[in-house]
Protein backbone atom coordinates (compact mmCIF):
# COMPACT_ATOMS: atom_id res chain seq x y z
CA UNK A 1 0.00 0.00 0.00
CA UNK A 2 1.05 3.23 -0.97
CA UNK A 3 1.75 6.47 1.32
CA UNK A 4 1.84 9.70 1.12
CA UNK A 5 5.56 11.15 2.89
CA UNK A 6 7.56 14.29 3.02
CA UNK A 7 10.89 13.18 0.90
CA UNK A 8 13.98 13.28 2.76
CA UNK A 9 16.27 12.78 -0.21
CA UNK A 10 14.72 14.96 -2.70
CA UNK A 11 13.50 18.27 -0.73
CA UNK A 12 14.12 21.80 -1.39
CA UNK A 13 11.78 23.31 1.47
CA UNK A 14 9.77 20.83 2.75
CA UNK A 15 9.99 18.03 0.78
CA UNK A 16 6.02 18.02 -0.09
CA UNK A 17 6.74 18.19 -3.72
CA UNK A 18 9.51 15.05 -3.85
CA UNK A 19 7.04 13.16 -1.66
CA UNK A 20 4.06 14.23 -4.29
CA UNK A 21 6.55 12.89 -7.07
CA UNK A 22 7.37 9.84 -5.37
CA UNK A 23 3.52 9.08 -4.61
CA UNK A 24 2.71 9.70 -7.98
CA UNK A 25 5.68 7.78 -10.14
CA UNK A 26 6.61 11.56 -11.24
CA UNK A 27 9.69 13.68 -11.98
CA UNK A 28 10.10 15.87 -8.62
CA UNK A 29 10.75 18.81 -11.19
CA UNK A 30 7.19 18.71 -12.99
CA UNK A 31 5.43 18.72 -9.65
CA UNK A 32 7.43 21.52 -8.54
CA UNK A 33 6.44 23.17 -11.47
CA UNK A 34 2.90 22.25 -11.30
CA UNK A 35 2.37 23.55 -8.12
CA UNK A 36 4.49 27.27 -8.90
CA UNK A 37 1.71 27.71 -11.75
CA UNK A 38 -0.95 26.21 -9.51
CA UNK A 39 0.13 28.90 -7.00
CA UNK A 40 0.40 31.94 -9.65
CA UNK A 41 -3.20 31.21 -10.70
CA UNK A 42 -5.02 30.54 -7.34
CA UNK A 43 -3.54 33.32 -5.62
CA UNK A 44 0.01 32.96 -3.49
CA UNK A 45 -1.60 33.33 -0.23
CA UNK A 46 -4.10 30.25 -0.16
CA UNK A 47 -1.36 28.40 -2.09
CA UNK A 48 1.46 29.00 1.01
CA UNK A 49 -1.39 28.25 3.71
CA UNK A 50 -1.97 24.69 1.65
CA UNK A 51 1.92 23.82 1.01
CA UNK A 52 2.22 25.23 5.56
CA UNK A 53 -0.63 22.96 6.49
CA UNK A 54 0.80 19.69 4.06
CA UNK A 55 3.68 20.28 5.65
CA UNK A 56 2.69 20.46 9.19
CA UNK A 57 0.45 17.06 8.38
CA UNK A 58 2.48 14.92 6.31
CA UNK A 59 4.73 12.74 8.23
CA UNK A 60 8.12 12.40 7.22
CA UNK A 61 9.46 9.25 5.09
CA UNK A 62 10.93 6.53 7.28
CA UNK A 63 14.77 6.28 7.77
């Protein structure tokens, strides 16, 4: 069964968009870029409380 994790090895801030990637079977790179133009078009502020709260809620991956 697949999970949902913060990356540990592939992170730049948080490690959401690795984990996304990961989750997904995805390059890292075209998440991240999803979610910048995601962000640009629904506003920056809802987009930074989203990425604070996945953050604060999705655990880290296992060692």
């Amino acid at each position: 069964m697949k999970r949902l994790y913060r990356s540990r090895s592939d992170r730049k801030i948080a490690g959401i968009c690795g984990g996304l990637g990961q989750y997904l079977d995805a390059d890292p790179t075209v998440v991240r870029l999803i979610t910048i133009v995601l962000g640009l078009v629904t506003g920056v502020l809802p987009f930074v409380i989203g990425y604070l709260i996945a953050w604060w809620i999705v655990p880290d991956e296992p060692s």
